[in-house]
Protein backbone atom coordinates (compact mmCIF):
# COMPACT_ATOMS: atom_id res chain seq x y z
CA UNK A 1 30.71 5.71 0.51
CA UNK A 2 32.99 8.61 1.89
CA UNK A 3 31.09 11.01 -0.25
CA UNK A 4 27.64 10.05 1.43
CA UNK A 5 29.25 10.25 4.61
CA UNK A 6 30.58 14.15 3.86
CA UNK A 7 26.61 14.65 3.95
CA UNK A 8 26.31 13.76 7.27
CA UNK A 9 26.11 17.52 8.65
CA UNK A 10 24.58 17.85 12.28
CA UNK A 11 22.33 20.88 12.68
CA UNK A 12 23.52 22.19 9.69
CA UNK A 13 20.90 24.34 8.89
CA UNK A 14 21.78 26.73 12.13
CA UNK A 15 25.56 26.87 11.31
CA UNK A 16 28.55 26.99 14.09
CA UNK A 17 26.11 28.83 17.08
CA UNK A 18 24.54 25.50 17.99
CA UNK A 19 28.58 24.09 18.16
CA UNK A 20 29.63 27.23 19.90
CA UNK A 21 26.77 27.53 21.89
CA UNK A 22 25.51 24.33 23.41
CA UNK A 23 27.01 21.84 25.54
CA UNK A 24 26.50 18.93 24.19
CA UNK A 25 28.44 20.52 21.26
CA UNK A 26 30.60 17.82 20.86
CA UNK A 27 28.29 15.61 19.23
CA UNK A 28 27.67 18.03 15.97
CA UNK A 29 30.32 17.91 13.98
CA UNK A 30 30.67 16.91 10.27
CA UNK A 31 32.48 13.09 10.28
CA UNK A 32 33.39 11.00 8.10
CA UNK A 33 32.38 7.35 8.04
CA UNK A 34 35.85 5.88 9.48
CA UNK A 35 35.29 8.79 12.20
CA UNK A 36 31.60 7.90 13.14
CA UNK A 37 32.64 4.43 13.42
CA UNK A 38 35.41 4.80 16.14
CA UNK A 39 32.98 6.83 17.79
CA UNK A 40 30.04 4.19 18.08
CA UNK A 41 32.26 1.53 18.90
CA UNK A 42 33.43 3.16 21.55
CA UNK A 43 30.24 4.33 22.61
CA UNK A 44 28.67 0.86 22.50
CA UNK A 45 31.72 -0.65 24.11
CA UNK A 46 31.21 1.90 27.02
CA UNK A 47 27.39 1.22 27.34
CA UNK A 48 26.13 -1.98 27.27
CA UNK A 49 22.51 -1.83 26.98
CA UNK A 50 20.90 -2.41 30.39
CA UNK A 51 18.48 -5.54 31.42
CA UNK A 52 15.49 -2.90 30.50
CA UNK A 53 16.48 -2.56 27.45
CA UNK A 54 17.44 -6.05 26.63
CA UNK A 55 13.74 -6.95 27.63
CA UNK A 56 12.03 -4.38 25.33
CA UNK A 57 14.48 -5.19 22.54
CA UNK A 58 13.18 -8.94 23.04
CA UNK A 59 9.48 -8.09 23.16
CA UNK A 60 10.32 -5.68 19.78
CA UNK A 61 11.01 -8.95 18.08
CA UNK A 62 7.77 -10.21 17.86
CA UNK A 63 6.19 -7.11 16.10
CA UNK A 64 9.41 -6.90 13.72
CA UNK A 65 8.96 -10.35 12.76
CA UNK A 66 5.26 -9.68 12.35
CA UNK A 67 5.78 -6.69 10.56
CA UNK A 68 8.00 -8.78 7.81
CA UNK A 69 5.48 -11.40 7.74
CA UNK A 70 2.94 -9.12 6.46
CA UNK A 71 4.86 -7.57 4.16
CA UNK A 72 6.12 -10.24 2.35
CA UNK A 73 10.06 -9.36 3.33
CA UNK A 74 10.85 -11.92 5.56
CA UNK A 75 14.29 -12.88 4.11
CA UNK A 76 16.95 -15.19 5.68
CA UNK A 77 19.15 -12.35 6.49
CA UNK A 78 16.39 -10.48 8.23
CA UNK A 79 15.51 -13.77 10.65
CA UNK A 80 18.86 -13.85 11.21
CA UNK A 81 19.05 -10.00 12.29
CA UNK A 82 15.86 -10.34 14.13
CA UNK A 83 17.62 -13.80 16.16
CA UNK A 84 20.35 -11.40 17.30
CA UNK A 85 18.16 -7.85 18.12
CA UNK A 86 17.74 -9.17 21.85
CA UNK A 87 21.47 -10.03 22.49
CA UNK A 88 23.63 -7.61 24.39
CA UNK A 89 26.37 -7.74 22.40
CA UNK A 90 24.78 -6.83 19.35
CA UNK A 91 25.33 -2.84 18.11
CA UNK A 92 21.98 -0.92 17.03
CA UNK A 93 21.82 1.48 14.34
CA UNK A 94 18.52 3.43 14.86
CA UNK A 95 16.86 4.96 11.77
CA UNK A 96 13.28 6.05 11.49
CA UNK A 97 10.70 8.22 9.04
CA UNK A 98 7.45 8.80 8.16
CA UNK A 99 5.52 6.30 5.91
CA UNK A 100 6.01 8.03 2.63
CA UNK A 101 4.16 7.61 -0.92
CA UNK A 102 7.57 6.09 -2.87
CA UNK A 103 9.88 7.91 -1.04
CA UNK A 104 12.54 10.04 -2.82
CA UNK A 105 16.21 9.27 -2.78
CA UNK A 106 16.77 11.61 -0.11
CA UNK A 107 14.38 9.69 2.55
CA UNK A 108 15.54 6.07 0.64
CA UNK A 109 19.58 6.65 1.23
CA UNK A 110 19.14 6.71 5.07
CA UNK A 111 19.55 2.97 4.52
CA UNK A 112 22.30 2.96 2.27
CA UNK A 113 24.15 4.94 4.96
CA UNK A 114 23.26 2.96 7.90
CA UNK A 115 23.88 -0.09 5.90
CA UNK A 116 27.46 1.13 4.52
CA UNK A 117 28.31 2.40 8.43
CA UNK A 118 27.20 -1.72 9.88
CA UNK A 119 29.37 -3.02 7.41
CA UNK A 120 32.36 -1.17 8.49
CA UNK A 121 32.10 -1.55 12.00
CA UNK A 122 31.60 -5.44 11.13
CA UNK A 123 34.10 -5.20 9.04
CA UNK A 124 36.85 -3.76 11.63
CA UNK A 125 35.15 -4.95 14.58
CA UNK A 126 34.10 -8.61 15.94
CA UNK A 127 30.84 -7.08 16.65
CA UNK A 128 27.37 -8.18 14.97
CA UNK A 129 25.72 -5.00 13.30
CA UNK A 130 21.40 -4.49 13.61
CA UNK A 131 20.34 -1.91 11.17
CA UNK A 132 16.19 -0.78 12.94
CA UNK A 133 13.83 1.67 10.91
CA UNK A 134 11.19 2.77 12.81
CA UNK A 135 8.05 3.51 10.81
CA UNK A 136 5.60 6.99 12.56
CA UNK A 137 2.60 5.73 11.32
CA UNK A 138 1.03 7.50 14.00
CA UNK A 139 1.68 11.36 12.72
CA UNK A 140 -1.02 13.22 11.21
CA UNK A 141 -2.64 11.98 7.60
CA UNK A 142 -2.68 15.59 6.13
CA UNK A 143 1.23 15.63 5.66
CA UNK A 144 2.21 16.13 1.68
CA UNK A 145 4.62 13.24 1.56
CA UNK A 146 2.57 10.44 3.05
CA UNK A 147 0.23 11.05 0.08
CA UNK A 148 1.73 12.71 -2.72
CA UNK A 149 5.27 12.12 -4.64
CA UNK A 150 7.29 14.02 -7.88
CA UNK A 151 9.00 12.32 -10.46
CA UNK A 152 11.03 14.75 -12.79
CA UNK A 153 9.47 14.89 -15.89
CA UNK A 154 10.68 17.90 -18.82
CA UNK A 155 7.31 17.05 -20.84
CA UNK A 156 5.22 18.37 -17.79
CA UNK A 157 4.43 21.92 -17.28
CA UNK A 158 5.86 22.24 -14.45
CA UNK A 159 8.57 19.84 -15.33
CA UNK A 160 7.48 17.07 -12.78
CA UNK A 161 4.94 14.46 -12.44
CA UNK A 162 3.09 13.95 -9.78
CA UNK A 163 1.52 10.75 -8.29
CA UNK A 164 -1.58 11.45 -5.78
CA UNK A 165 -3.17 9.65 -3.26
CA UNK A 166 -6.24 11.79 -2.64
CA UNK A 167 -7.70 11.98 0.74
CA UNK A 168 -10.53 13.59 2.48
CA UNK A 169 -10.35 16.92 4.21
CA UNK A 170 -12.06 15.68 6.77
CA UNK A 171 -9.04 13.02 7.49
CA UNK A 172 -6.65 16.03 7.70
CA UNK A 173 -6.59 15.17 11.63
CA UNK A 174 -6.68 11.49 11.52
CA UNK A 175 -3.78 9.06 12.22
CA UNK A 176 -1.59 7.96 9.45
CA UNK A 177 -2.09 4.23 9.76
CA UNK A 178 -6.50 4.96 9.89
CA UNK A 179 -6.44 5.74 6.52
CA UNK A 180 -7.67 3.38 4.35
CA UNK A 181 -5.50 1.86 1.15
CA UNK A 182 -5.85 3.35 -2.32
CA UNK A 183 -8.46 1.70 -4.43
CA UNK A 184 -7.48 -0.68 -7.42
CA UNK A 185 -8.25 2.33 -10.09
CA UNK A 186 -5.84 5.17 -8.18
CA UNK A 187 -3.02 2.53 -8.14
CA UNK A 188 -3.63 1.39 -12.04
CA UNK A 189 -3.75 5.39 -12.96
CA UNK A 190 -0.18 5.64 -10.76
CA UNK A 191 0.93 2.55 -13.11
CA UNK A 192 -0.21 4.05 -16.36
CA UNK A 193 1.41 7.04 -16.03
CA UNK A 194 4.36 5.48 -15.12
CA UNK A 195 4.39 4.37 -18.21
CA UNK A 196 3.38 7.01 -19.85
CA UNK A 197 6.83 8.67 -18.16
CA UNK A 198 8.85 5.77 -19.01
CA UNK A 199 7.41 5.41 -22.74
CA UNK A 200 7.87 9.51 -23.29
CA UNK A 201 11.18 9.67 -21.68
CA UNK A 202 12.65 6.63 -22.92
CA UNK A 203 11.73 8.26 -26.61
CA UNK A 204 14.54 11.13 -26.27
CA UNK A 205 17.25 8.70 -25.34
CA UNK A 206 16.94 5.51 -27.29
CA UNK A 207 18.55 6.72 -29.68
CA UNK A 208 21.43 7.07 -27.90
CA UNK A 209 21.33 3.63 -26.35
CA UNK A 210 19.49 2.03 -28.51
CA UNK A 211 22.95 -0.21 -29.43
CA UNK A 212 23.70 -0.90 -26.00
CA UNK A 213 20.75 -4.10 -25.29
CA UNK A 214 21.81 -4.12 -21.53
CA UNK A 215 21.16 -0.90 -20.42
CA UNK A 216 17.29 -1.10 -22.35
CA UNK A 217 16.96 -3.58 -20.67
CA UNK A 218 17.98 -2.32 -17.26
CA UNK A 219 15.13 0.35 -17.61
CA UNK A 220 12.69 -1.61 -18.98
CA UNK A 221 13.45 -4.54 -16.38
CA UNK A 222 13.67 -1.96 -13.16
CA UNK A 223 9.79 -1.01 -14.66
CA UNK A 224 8.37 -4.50 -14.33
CA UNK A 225 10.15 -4.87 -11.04
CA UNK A 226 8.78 -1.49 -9.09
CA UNK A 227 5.14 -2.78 -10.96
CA UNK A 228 5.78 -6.21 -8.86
CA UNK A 229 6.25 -4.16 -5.89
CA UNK A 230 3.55 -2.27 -6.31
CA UNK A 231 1.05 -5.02 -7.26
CA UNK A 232 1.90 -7.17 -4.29
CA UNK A 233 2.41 -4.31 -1.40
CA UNK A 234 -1.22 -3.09 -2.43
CA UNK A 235 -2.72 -6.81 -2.39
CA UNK A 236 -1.06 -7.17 1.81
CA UNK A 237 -1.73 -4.19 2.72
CA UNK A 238 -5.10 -2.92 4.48
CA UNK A 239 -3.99 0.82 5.24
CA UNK A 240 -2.23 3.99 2.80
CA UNK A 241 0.40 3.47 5.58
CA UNK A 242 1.09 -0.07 5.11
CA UNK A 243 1.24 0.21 1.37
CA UNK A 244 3.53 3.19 1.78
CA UNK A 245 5.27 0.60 4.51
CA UNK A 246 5.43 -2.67 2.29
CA UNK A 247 6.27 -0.65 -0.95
CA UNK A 248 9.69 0.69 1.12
CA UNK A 249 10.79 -2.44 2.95
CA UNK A 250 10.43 -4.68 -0.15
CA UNK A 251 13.06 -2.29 -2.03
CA UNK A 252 15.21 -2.72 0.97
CA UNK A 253 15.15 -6.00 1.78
CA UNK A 254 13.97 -8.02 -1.65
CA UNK A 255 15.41 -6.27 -4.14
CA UNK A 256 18.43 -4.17 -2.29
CA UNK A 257 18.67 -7.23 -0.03
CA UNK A 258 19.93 -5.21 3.05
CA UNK A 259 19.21 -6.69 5.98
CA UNK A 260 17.15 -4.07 7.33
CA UNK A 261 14.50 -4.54 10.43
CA UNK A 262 11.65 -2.69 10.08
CA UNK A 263 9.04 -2.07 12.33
CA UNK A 264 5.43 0.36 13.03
CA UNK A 265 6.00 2.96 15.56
CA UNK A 266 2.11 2.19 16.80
CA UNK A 267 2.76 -1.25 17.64
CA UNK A 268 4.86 -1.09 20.16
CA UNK A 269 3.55 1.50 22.71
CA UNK A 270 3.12 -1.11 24.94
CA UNK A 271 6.93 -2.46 25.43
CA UNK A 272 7.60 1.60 26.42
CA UNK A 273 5.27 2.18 29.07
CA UNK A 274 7.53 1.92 31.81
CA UNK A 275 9.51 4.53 30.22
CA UNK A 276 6.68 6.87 29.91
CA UNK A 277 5.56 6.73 33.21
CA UNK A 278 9.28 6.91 34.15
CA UNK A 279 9.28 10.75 32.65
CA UNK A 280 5.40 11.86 33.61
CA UNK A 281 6.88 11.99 37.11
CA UNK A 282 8.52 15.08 36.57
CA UNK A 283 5.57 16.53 34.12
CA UNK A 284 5.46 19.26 36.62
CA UNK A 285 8.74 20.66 35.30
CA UNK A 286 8.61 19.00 31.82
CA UNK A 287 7.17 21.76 30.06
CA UNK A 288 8.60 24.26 32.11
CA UNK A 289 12.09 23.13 30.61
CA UNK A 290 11.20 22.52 26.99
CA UNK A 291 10.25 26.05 27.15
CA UNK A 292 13.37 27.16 29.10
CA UNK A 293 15.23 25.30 26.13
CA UNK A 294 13.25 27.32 23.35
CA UNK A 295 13.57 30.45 24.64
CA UNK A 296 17.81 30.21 25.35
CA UNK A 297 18.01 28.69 21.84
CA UNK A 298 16.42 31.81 20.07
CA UNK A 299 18.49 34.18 22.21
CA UNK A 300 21.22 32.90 20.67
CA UNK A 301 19.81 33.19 16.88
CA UNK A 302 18.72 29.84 16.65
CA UNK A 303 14.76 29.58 15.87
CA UNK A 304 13.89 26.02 16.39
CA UNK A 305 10.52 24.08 14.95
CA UNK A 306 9.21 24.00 18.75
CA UNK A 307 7.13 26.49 20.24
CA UNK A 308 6.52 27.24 24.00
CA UNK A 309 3.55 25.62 24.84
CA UNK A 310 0.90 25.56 28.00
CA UNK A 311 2.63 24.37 31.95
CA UNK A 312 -0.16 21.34 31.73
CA UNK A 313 0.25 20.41 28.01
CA UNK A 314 0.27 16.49 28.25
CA UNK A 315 3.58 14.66 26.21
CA UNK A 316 1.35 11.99 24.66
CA UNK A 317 -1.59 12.51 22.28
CA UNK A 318 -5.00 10.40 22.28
CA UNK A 319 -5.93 8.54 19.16
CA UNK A 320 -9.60 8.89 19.41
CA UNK A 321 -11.37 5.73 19.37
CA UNK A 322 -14.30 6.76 17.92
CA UNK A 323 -13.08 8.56 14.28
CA UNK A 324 -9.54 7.83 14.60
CA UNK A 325 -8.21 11.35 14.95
CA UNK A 326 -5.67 13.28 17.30
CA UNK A 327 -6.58 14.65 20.20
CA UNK A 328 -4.29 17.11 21.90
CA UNK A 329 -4.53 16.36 26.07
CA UNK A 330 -3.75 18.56 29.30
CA UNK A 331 -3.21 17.77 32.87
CA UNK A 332 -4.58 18.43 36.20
CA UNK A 333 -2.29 17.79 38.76
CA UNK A 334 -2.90 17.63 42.46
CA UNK A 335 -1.91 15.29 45.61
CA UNK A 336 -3.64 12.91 45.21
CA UNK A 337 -4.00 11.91 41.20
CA UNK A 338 -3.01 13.19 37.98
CA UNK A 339 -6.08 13.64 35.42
CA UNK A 340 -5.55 13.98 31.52
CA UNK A 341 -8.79 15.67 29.83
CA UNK A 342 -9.14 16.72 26.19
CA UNK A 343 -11.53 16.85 23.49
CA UNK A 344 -11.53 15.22 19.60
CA UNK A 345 -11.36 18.03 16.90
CA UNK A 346 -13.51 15.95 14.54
CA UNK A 347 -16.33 14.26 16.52
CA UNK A 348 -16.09 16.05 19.48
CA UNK A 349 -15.97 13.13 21.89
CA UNK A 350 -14.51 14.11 25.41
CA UNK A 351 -11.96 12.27 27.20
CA UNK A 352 -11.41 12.33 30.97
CA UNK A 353 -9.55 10.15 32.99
CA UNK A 354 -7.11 9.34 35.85
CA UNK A 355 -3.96 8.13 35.16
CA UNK A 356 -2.68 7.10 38.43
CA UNK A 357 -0.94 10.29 40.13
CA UNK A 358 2.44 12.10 40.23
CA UNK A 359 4.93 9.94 42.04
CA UNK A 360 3.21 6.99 40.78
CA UNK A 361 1.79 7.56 37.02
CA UNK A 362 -0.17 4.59 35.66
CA UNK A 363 -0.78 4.68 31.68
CA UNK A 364 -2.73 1.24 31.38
CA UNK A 365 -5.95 3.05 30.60
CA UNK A 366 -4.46 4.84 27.68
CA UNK A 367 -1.26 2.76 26.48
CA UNK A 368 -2.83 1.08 23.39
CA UNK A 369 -4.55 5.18 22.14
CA UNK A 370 -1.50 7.27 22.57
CA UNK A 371 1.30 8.33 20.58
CA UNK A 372 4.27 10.56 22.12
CA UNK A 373 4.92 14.14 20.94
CA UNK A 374 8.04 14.70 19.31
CA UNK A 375 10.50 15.34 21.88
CA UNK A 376 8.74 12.46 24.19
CA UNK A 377 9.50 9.75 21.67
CA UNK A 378 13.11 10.81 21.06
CA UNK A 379 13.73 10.58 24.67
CA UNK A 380 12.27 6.95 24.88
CA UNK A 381 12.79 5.42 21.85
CA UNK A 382 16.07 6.35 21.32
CA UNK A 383 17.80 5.22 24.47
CA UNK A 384 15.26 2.77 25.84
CA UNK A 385 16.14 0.60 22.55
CA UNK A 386 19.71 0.64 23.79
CA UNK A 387 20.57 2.36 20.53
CA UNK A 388 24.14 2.85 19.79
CA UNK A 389 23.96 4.81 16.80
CA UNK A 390 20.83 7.29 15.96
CA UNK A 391 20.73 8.58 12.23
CA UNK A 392 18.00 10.99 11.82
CA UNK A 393 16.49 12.85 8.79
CA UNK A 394 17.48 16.49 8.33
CA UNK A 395 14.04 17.53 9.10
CA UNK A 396 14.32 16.76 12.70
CA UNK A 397 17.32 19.53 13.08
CA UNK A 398 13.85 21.96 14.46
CA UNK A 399 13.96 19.95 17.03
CA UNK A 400 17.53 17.77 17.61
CA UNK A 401 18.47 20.84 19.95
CA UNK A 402 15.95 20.62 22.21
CA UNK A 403 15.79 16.87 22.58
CA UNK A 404 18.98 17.02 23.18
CA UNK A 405 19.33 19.64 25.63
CA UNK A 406 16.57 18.15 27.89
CA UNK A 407 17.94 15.06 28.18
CA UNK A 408 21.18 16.48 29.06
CA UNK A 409 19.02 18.09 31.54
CA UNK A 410 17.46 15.02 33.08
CA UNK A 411 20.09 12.68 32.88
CA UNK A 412 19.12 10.81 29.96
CA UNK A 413 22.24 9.17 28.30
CA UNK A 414 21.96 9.57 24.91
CA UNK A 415 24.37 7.42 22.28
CA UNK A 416 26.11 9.15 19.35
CA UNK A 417 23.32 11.17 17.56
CA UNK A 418 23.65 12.50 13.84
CA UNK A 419 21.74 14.27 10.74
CA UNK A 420 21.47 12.96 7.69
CA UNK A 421 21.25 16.00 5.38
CA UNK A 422 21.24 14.44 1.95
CA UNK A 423 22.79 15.60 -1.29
CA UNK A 424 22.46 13.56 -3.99
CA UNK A 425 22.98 13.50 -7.84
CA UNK A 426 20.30 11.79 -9.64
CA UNK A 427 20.80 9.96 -12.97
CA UNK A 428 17.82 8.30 -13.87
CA UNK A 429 15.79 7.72 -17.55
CA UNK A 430 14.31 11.56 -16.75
CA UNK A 431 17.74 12.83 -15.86
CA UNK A 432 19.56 11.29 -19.10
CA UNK A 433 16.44 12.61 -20.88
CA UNK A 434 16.31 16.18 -19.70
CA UNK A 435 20.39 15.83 -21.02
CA UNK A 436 19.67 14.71 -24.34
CA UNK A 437 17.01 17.55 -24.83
CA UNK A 438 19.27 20.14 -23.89
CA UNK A 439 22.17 18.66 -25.82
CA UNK A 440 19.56 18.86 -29.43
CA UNK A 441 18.60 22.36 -28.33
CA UNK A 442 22.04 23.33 -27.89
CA UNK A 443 22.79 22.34 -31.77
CA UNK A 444 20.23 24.90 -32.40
CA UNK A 445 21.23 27.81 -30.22
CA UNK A 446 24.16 29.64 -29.30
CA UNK A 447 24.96 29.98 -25.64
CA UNK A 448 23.30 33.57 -25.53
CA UNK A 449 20.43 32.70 -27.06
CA UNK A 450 19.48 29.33 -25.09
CA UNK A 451 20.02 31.97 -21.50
CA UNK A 452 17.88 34.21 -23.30
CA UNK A 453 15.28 31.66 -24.00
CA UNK A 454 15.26 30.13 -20.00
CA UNK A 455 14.65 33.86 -19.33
């Protein structure tokens, strides 16, 4: 795995300014795997998690183990993972992503990494290894990935095929985990024209392995497998999320047989409300310094995917109870209590209500309707889990800085804290198909002549 771990690159996309630039520049560097071990030992040997932590991570049990249940995933090695995710002495890979429609190798190799760095560090260490994905089932519905996903394809026009879950414009603001499953006939069309794919591609190379019985089989056997997956993630699950969900935790654990814990990022609001109200007691500033953060990060030529945003902006969105969508909240702030007001985009409904005050904030009211904004969960999640090891996706490097740079600012410890920017090399039936095209038209044309015709 040392050439995964070369694609570990932290903030890569902004180059050496970030490293140059901001303090906490130690922790973006490009590692390798023996490297980012050392480092998390170390880290987890010099921070134990704290009793808070250890309480949460017990109460996160339950809706892991519930989670599995439902999806059918419930191996042996994931009770036993689950048995040790309260213990202290246990060292907690952190990985989380949205719920996407059969997510591409990119999104998918998170857990190869994460699984290839908890065998290492078990391997050199007498320390016990949890691997946690965290599902945000809670982001907006509207995002391409949660609904839509390409397969190469060189018979297409546009040389990839895509499979679409279609949703209503009007759900564009409604909570990932609202929207209702596929019906049977979208998830049969997906199947057929999987096989479609499979049938057209596997044409152009049987041929060349038509001799070799093991490796037609190994396509035509991965085909019935992903069907089973399919078939039996759409029959648990109630929600596009949970299919998404079930369809990406049965690879892992079933089939891959990693050892992975999974778990829904809006089922356990609850276990972090402590936390929460732990931060709204310096909302006063809180905005003040995210926008402090943006503005001395594009000074120094690095445009982050955070914009300044309104003194009495609230860190937590509403789910709307009514229609299920997203309702952006603001503050009022005086001596005596703090009031968060706001008003649904889709149906309109308004929200006002007190939510204890400053110096004491009280979040009952709201806990079970609220999701964090982005740089709220990372400073919760992350070391409120007593996470020793945080692998994120390369998407969040809009955002890393800041996160980072706050908590720095209020004291937050935060563990060792890396980008996964993948770069992979796919060799699939489409792949080996694509090849064998290109090697017939090649008999035909010269070198010149085949440039000429891509032209």
């Amino acid at each position: 795995m040392q050439t995964a771990a070369r694609q570990l690159w932290l903030l890569g996309l902004y180059g050496q300014k970030v490293l140059q630039k901001m303090p906490y520049s130690h922790w973006l560097s490009l590692k390798n795997v023996n490297e980012i071990v050392r480092e998390t030992v170390t880290y987890f040997e010099m921070h134990r998690i704290t009793k808070e932590s250890t309480q949460i991570r017990k109460k996160l049990t339950y809706h892991v183990a519930n989670f599995h249940t439902k999806a059918g995933c419930l191996t042996h090695e994931v009770k036993r993972r689950i048995n040790q995710l309260a213990s202290q002495d246990v060292i907690l890979i952190h990985i989380g992503h949205q719920p996407n429609l059969f997510p591409y190798l990119g999104v998918i190799l998170q857990f190869v990494l994460a699984h290839t760095i908890a065998l290492k560090i078990e391997e050199k260490t007498e320390y016990s290894v949890v691997e946690l994905f965290v599902f945000n089932d809670y982001d907006f519905a509207d995002e391409k990935w949660f609904r839509h996903t390409f397969i190469p394809h060189i018979r297409s026009r546009e040389g990839k095929l895509a499979l679409i879950c279609p949703i209503s414009r009007k759900s564009k603001n409604k909570l990932m985990y609202s929207i209702p499953k596929p019906n049977f006939l979208i998830v049969e069309h997906w199947k057929n024209q999987l096989r479609n794919w499979f049938r057209e591609n596997f044409s152009i190379i049987k041929r060349i392995i038509y001799h070799d019985k093991k490796l037609t089989d190994f396509y035509i056997n991965n085909l019935r497998e992903i069907f089973q997956v399919i078939d039996e993630s759409f029959n648990r699950a109630k929600t596009l999320a949970e299919f998404n969900e079930f369809f990406t935790s049965n690879i892992v654990n079933r089939i891959w047989q990693y050892p992975t814990l999974f778990v829904e990022a809006s089922k356990i609001q609850r276990l972090l409300i402590k936390p929460y109200e732990g931060l709204l007691k310096r909302i006063d500033c809180y905005n003040t310094l995210i926008n402090k953060t943006v503005n001395t990060l594009k000074k120094d030529g690095i445009v982050v995917g955070v914009r300044n945003r309104p003194r009495n902006l609230f860190p937590l969105w509403y789910h709307c109870v009514k229609c299920k969508s997203k309702v952006p909240l603001r503050f009022r702030n005086d001596l005596r209590s703090l009031e968060v007001f706001g008003i649904c985009p889709d149906c309109k409904t308004e929200l006002s209500v007190e939510v204890g005050s400053k110096s004491k904030p009280d979040l009952s009211k709201l806990i079970d309707n609220v999701s964090p904004r982005v740089i709220l969960q990372h400073l919760v999640f992350i070391p409120y889990f007593g996470t020793t090891l945080y692998i994120g996706y390369i998407g969040g490097a809009s955002y890393f800085p800041v996160v980072l740079h706050i908590a720095e600012s209020i004291n937050i410890e935060m563990p060792p804290f890396y980008l996964w920017r993948p770069s992979s090399v796919y060799f699939g039936i489409a792949q080996l198909a694509g090849i064998t095209k290109f090697g017939q038209i090649s008999k035909q044309l010269n070198l010149r002549e085949i440039c000429q015709h891509l032209a």
